[in-house]
PDB file of N, CA and C in Angstrom:
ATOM      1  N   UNK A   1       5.223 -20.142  14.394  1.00  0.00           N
ATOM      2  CA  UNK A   1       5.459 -19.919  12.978  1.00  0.00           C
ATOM      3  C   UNK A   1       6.431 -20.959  12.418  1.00  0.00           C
ATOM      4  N   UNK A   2       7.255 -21.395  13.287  1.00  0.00           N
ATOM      5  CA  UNK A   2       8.139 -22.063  12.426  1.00  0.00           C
ATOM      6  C   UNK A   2       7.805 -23.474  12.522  1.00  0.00           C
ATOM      7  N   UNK A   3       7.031 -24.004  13.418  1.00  0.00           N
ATOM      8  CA  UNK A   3       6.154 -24.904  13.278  1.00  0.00           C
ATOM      9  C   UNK A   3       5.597 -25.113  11.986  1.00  0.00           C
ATOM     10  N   UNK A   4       4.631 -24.423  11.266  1.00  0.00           N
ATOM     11  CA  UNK A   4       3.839 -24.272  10.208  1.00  0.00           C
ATOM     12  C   UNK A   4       4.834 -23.837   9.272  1.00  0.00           C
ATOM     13  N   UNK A   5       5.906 -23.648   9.236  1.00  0.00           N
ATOM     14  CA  UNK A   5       6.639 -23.669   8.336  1.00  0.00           C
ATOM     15  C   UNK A   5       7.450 -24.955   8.261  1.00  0.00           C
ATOM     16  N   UNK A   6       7.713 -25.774   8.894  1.00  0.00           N
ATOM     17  CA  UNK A   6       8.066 -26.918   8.774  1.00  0.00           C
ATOM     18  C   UNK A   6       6.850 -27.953   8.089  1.00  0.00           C
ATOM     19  N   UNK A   7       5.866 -28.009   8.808  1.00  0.00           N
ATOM     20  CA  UNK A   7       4.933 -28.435   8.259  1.00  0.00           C
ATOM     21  C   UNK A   7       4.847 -28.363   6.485  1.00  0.00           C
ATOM     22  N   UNK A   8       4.611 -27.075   5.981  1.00  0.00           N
ATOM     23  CA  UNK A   8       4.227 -26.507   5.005  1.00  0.00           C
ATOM     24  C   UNK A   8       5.775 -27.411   3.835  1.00  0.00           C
ATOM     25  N   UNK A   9       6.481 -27.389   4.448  1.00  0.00           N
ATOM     26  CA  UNK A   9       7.942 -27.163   3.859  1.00  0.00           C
ATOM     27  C   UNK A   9       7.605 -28.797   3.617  1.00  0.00           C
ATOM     28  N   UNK A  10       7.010 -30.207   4.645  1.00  0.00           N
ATOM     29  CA  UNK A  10       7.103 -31.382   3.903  1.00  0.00           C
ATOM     30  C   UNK A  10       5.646 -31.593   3.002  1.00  0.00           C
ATOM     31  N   UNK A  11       4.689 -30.970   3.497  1.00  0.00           N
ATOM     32  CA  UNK A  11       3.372 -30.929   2.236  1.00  0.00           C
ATOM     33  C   UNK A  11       3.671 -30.753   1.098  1.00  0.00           C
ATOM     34  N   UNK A  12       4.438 -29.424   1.332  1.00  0.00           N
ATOM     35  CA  UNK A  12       4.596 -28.763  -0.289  1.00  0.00           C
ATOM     36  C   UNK A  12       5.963 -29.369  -1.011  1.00  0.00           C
ATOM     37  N   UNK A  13       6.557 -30.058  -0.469  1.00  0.00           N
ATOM     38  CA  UNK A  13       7.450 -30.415  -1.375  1.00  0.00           C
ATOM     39  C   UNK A  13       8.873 -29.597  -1.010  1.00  0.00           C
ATOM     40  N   UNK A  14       9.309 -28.656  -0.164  1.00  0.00           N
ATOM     41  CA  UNK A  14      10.059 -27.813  -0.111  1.00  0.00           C
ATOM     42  C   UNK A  14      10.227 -26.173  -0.475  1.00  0.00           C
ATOM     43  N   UNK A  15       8.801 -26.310  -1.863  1.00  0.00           N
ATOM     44  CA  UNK A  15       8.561 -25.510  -2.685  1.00  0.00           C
ATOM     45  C   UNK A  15       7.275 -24.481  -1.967  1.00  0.00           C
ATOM     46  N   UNK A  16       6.967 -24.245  -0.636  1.00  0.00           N
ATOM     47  CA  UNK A  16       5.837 -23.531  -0.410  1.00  0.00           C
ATOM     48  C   UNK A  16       6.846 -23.202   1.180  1.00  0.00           C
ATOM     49  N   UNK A  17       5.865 -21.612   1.564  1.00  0.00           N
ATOM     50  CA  UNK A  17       6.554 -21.318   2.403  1.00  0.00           C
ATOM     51  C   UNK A  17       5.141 -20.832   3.294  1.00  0.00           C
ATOM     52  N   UNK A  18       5.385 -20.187   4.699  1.00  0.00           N
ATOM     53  CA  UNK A  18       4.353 -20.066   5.612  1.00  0.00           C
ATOM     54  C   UNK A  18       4.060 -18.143   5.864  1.00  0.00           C
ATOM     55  N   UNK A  19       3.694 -17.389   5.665  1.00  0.00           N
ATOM     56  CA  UNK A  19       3.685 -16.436   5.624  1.00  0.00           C
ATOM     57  C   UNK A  19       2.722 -15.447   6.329  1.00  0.00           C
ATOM     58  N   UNK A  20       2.451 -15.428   7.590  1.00  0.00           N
ATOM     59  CA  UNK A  20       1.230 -14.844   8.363  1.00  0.00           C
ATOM     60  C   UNK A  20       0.559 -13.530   8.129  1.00  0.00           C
ATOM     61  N   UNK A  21      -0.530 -13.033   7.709  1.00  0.00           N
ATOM     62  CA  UNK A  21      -0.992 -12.489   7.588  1.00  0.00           C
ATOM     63  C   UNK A  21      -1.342 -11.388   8.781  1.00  0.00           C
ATOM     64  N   UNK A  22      -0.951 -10.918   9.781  1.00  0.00           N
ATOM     65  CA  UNK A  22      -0.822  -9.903  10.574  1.00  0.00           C
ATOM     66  C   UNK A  22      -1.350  -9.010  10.562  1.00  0.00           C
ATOM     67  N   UNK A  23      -2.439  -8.214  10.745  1.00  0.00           N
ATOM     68  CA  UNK A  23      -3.212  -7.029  10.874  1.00  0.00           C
ATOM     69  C   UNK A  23      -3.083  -5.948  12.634  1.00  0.00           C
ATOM     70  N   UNK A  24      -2.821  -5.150  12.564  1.00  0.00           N
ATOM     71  CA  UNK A  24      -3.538  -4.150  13.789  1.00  0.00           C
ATOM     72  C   UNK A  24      -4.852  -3.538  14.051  1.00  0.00           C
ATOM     73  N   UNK A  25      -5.047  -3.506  15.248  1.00  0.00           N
ATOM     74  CA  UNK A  25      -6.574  -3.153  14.942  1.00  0.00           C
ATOM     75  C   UNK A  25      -6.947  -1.479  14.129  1.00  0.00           C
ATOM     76  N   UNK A  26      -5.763  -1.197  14.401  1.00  0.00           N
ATOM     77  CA  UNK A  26      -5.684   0.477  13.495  1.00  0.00           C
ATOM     78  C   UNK A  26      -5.260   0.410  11.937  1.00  0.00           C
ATOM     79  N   UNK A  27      -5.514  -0.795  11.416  1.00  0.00           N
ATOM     80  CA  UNK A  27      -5.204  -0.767  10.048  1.00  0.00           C
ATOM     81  C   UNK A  27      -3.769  -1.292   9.652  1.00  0.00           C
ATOM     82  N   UNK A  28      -2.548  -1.183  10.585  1.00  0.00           N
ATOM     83  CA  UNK A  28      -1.405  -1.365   9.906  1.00  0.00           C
ATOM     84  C   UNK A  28      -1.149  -3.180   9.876  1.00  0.00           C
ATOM     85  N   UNK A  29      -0.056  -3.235   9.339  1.00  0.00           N
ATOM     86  CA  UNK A  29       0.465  -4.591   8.595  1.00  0.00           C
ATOM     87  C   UNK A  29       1.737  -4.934   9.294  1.00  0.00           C
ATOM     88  N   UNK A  30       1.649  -5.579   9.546  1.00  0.00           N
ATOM     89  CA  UNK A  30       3.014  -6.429   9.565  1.00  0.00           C
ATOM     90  C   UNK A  30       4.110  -6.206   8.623  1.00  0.00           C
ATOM     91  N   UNK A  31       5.357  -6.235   8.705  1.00  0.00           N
ATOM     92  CA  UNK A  31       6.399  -6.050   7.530  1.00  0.00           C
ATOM     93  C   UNK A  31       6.235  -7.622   6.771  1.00  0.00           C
ATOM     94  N   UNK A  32       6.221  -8.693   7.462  1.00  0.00           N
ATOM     95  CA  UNK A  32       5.896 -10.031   6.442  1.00  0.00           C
ATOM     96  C   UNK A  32       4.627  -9.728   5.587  1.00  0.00           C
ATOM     97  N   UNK A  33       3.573  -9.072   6.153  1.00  0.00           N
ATOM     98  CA  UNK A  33       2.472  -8.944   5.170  1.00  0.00           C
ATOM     99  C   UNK A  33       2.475  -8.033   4.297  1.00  0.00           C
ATOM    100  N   UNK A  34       3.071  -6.717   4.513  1.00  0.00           N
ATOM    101  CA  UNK A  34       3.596  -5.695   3.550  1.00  0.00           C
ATOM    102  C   UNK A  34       4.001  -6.947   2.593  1.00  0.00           C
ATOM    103  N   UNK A  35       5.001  -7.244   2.653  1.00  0.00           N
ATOM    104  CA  UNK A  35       5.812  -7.407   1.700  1.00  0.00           C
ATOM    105  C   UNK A  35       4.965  -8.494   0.691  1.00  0.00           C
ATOM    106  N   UNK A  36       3.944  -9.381   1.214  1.00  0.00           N
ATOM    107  CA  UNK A  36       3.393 -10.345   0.567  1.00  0.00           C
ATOM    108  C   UNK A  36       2.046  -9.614  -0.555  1.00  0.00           C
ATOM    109  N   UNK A  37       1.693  -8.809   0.369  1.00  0.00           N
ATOM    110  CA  UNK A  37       0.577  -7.930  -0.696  1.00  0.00           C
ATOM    111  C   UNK A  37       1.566  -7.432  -2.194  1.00  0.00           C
ATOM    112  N   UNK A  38       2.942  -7.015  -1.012  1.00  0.00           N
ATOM    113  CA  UNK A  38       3.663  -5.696  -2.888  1.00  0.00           C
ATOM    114  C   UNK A  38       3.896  -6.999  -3.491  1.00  0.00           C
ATOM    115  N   UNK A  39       4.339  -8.407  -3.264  1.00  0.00           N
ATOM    116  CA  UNK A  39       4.825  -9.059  -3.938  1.00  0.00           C
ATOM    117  C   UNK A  39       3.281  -9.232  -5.312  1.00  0.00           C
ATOM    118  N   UNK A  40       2.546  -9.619  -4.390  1.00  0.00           N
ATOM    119  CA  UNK A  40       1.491 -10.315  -5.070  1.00  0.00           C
ATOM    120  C   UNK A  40       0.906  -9.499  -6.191  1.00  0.00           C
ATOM    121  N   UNK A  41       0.928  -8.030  -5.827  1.00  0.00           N
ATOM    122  CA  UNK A  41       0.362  -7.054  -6.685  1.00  0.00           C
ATOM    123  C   UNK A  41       1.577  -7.136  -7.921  1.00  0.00           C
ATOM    124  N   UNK A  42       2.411  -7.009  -7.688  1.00  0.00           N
ATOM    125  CA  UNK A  42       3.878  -6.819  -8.585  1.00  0.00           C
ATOM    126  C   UNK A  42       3.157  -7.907  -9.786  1.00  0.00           C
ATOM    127  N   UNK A  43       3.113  -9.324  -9.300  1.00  0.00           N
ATOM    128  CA  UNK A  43       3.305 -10.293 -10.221  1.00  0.00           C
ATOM    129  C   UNK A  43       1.178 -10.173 -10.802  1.00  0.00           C
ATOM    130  N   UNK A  44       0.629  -9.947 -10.002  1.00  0.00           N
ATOM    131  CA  UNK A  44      -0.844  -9.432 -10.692  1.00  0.00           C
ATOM    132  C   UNK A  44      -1.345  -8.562 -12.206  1.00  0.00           C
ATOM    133  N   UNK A  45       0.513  -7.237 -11.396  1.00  0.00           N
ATOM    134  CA  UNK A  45       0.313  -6.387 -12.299  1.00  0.00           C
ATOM    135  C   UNK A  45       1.222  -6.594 -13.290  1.00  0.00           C
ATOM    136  N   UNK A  46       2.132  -7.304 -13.461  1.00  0.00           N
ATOM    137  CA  UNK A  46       2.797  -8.045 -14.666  1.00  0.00           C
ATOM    138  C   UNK A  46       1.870  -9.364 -15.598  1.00  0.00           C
ATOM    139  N   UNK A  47       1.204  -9.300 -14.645  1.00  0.00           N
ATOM    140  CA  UNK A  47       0.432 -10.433 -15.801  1.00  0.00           C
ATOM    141  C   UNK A  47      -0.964 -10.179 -16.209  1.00  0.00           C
ATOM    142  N   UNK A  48      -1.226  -8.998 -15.900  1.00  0.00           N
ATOM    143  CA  UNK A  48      -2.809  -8.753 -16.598  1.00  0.00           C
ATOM    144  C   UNK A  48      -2.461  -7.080 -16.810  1.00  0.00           C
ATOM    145  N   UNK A  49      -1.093  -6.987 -17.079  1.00  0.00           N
ATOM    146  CA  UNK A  49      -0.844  -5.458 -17.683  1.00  0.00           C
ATOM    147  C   UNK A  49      -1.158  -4.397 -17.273  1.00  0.00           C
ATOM    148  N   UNK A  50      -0.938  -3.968 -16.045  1.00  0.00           N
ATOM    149  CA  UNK A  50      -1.696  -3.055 -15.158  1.00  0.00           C
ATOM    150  C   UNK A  50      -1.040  -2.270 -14.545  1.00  0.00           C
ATOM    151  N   UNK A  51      -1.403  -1.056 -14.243  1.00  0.00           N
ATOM    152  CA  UNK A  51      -0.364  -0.345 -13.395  1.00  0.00           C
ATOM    153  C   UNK A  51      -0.588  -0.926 -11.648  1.00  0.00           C
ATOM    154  N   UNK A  52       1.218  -1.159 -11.171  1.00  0.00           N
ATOM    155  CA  UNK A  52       1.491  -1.437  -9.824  1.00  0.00           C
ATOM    156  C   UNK A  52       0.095  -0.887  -8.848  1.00  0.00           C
ATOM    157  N   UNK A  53       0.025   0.255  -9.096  1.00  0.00           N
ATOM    158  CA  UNK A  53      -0.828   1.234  -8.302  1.00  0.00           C
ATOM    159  C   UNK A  53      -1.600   0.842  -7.954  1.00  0.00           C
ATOM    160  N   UNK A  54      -2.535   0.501  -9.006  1.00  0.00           N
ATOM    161  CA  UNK A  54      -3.721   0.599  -9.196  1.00  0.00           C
ATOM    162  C   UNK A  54      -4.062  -1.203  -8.137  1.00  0.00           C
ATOM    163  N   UNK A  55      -3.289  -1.668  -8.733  1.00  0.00           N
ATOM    164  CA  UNK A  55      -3.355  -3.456  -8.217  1.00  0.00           C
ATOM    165  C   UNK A  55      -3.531  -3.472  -6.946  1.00  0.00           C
ATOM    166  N   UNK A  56      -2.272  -2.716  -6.469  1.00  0.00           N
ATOM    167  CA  UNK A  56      -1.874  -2.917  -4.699  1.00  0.00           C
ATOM    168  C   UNK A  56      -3.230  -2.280  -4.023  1.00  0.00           C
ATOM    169  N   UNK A  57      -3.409  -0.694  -4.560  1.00  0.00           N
ATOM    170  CA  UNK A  57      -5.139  -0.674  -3.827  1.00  0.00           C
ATOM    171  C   UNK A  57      -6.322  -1.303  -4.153  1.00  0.00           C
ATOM    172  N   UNK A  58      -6.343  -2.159  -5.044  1.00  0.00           N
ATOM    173  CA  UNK A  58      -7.514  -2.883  -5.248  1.00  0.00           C
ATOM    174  C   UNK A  58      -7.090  -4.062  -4.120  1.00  0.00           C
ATOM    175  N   UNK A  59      -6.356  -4.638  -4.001  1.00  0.00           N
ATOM    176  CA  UNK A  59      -5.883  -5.520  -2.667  1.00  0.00           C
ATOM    177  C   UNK A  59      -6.002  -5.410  -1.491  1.00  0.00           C
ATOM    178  N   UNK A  60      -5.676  -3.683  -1.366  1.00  0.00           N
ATOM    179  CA  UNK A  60      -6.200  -3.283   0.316  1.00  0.00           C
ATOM    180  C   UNK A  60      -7.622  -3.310   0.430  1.00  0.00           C
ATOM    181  N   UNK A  61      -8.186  -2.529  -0.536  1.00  0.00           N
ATOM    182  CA  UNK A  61      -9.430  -2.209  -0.601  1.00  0.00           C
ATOM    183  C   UNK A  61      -9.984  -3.290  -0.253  1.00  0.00           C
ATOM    184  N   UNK A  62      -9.933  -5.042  -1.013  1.00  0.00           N
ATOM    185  CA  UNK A  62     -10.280  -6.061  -0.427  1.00  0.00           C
ATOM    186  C   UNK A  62     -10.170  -6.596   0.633  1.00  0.00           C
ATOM    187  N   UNK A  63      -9.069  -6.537   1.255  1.00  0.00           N
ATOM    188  CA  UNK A  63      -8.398  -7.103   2.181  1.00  0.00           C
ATOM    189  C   UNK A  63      -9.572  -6.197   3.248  1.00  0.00           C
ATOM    190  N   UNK A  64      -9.536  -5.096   3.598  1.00  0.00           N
ATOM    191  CA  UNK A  64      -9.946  -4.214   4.381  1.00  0.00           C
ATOM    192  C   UNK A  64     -11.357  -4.224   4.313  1.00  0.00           C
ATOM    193  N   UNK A  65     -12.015  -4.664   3.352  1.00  0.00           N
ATOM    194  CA  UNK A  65     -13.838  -5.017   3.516  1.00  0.00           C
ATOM    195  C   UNK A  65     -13.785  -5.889   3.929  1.00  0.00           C
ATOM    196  N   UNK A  66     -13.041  -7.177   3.727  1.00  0.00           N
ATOM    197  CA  UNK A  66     -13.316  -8.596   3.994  1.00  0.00           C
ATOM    198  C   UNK A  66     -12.598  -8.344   5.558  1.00  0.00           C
ATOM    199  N   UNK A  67     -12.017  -7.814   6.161  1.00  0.00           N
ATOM    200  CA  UNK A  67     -11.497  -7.813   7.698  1.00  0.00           C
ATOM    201  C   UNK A  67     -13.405  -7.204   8.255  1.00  0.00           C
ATOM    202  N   UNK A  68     -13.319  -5.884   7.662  1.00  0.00           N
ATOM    203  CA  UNK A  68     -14.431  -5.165   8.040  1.00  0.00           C
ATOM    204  C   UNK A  68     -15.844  -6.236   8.108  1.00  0.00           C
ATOM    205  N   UNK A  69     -16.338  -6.961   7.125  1.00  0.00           N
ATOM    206  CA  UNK A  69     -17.179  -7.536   7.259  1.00  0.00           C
ATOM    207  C   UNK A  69     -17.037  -8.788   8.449  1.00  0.00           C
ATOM    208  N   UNK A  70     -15.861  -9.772   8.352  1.00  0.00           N
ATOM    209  CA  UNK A  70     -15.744 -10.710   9.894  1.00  0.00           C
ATOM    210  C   UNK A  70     -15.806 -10.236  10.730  1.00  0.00           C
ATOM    211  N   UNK A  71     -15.202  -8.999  10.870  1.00  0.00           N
ATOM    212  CA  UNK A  71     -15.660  -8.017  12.399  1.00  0.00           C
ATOM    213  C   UNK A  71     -17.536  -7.823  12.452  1.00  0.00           C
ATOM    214  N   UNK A  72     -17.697  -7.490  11.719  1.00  0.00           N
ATOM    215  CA  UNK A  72     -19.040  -6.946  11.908  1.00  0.00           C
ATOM    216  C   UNK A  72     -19.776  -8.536  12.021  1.00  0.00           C
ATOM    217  N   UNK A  73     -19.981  -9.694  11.474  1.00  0.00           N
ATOM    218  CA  UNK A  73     -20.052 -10.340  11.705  1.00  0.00           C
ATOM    219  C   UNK A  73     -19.569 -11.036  12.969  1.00  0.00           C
ATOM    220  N   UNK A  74     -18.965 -11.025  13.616  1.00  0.00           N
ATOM    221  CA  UNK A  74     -18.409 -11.619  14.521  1.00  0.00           C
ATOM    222  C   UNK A  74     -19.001 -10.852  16.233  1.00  0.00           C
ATOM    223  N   UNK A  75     -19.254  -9.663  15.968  1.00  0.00           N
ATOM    224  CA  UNK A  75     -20.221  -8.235  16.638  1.00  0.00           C
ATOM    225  C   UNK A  75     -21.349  -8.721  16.711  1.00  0.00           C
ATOM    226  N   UNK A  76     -21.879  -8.817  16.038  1.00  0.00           N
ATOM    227  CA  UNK A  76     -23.617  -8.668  15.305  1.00  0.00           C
ATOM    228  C   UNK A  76     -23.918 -10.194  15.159  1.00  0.00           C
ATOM    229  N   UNK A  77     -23.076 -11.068  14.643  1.00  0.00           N
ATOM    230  CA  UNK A  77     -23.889 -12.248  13.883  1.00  0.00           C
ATOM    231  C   UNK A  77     -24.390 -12.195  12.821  1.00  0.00           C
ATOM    232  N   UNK A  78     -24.394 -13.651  12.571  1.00  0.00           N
ATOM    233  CA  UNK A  78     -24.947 -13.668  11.046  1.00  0.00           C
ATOM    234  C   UNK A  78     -26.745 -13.217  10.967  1.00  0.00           C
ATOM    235  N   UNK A  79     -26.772 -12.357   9.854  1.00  0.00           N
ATOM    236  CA  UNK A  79     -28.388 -11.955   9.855  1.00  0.00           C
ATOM    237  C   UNK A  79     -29.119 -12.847   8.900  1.00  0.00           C
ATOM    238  N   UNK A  80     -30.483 -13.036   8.668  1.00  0.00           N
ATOM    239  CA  UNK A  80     -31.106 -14.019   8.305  1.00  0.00           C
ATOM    240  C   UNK A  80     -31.457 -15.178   8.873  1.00  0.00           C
ATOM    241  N   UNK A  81     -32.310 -16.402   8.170  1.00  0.00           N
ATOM    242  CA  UNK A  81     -33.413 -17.138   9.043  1.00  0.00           C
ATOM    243  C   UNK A  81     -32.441 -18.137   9.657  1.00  0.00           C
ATOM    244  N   UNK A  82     -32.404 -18.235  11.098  1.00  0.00           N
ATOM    245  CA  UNK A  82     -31.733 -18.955  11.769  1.00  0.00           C
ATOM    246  C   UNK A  82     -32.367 -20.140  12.348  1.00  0.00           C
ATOM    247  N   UNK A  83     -31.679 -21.051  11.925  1.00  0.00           N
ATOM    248  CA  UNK A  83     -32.222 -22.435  12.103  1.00  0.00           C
ATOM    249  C   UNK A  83     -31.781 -23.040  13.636  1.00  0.00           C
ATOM    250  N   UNK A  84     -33.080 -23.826  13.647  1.00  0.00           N
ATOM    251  CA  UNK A  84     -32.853 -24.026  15.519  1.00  0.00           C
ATOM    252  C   UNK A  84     -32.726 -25.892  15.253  1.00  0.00           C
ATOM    253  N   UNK A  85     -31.932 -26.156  15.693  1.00  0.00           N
ATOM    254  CA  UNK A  85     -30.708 -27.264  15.486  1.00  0.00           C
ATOM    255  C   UNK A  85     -31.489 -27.999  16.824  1.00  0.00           C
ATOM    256  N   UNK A  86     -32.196 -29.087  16.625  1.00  0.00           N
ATOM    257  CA  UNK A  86     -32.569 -29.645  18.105  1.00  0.00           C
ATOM    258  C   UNK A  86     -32.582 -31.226  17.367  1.00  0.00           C
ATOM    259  N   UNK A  87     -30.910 -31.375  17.322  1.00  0.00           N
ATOM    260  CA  UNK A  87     -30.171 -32.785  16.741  1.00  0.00           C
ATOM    261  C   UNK A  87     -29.469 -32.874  18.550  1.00  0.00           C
ATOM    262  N   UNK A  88     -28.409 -32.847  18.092  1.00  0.00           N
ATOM    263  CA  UNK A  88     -27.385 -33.838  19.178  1.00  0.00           C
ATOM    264  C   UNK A  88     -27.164 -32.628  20.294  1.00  0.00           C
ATOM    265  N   UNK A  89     -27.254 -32.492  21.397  1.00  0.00           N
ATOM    266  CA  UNK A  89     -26.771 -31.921  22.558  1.00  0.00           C
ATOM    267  C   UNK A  89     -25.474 -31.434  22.449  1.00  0.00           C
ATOM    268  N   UNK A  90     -24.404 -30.403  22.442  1.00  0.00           N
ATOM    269  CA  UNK A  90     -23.563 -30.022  22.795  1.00  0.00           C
ATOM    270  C   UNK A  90     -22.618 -30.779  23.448  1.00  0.00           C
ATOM    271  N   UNK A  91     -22.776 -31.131  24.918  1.00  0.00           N
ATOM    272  CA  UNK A  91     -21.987 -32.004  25.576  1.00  0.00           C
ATOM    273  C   UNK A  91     -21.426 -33.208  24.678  1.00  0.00           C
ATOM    274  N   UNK A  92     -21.977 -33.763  24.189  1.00  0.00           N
ATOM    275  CA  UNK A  92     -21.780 -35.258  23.039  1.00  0.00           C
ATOM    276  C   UNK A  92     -21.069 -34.637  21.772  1.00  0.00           C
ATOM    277  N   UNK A  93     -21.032 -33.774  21.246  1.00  0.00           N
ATOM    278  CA  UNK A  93     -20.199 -33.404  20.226  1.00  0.00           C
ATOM    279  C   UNK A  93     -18.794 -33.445  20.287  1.00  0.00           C
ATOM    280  N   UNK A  94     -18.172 -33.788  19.649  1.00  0.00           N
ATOM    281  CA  UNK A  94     -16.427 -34.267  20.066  1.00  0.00           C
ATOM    282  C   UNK A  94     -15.570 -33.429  18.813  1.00  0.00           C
ATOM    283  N   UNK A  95     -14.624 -32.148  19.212  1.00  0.00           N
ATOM    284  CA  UNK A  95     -14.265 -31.299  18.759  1.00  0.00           C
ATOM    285  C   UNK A  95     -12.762 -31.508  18.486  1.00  0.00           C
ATOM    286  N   UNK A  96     -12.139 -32.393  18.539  1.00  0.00           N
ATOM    287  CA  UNK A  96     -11.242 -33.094  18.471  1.00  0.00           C
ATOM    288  C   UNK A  96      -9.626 -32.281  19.055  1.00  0.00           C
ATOM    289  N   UNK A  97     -10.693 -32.016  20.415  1.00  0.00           N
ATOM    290  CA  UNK A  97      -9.593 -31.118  21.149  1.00  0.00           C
ATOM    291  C   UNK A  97      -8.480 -31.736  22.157  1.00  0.00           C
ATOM    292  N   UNK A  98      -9.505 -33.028  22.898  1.00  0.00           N
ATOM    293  CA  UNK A  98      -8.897 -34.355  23.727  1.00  0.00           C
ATOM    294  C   UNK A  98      -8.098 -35.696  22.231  1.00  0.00           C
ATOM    295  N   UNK A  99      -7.052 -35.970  22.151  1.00  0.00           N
ATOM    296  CA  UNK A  99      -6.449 -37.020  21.589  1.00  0.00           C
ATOM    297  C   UNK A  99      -7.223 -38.226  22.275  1.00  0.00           C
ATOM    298  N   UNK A 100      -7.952 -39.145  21.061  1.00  0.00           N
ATOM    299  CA  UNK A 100      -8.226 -40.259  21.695  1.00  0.00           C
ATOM    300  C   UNK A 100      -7.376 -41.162  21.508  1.00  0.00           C
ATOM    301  N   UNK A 101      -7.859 -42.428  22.221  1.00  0.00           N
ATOM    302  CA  UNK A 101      -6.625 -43.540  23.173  1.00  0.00           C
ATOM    303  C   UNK A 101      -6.274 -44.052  21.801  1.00  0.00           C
ATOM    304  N   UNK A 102      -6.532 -44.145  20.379  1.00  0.00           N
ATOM    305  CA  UNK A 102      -5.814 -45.486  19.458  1.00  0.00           C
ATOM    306  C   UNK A 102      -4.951 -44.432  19.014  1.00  0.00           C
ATOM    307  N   UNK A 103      -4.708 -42.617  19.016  1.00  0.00           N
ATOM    308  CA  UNK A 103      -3.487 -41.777  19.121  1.00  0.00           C
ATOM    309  C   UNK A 103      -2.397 -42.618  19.661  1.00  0.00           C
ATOM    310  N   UNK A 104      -2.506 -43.071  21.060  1.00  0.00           N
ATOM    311  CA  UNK A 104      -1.445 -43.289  21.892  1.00  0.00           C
ATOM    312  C   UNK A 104      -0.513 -44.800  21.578  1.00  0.00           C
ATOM    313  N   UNK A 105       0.798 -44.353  21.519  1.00  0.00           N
ATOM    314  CA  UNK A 105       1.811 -45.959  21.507  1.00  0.00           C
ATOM    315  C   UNK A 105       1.809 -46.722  22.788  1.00  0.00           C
ATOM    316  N   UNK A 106       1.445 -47.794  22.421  1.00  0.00           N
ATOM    317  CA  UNK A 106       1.426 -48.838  23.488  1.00  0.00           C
ATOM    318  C   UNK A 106       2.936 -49.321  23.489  1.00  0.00           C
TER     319      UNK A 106
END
C-alpha cells in the first residue's frame, strides 16, 4: 500500500491519495473502505440534493451487483459466441512479467 501511495502521491501532484477497496467474502468492508463509500455518498448527497440515506444504499447496492456479477463471471465465464483465436501460440506471447535486457544499466 504504501508503495502505491507513493507512486500515486508523484502522478498526482501530491493532491491524490491511494485508498484500497477491501471486501470479505461475507459482505463486510474494510474500515478504509467504509469510510470512502460515507465519504463519497456525503459529497453525492450534497451535490444533487439528496438524502445521505438514500445515496449510501444506492452505492452498496452497486458495489454489491458489480462484486456479484465478477464472481459469477469469473465461476461460469463469459456467456455468448466465443471466438476461437488461432493467431499466435501462447508460448510467444510476452506478458511483460520477465524485465527485458535494454531495462538493465550497463
Amino acid at each position: 500500500k504504501q508503495w502505491y501511495q507513493r507512486r500515486v502521491a508523484i502522478t498526482a501532484g501530491e493532491k491524490g491519495s491511494f485508498c484500497p477497496l477491501v471486501y470479505s467474502t461475507f459482505g463486510g468492508t474494510a474500515p478504509q473502505c467504509s469510510s470512502h463509500h460515507k465519504r463519497v455518498a456525503q459529497l453525492m448527497a450534497h451535490k444533487r440534493k439528496e438524502k445521505y440515506e438514500d445515496i449510501i444504499n444506492f452505492i452498496r447496492i452497486k458495489v454489491r451487483f458489480a462484486l456479484l456479477k465478477s464472481v459469477l463471471m469469473a465461476l461460469r465465464g463469459v456467456r455468448g459466441i466465443q471466438r476461437v483465436d488461432k493467431g499466435v501460440p501462447i508460448s510467444s506471447v510476452e506478458f511483460g512479467l520477465i524485465p527485458r535486457m535494454e531495462h538493465y544499466e550497463i
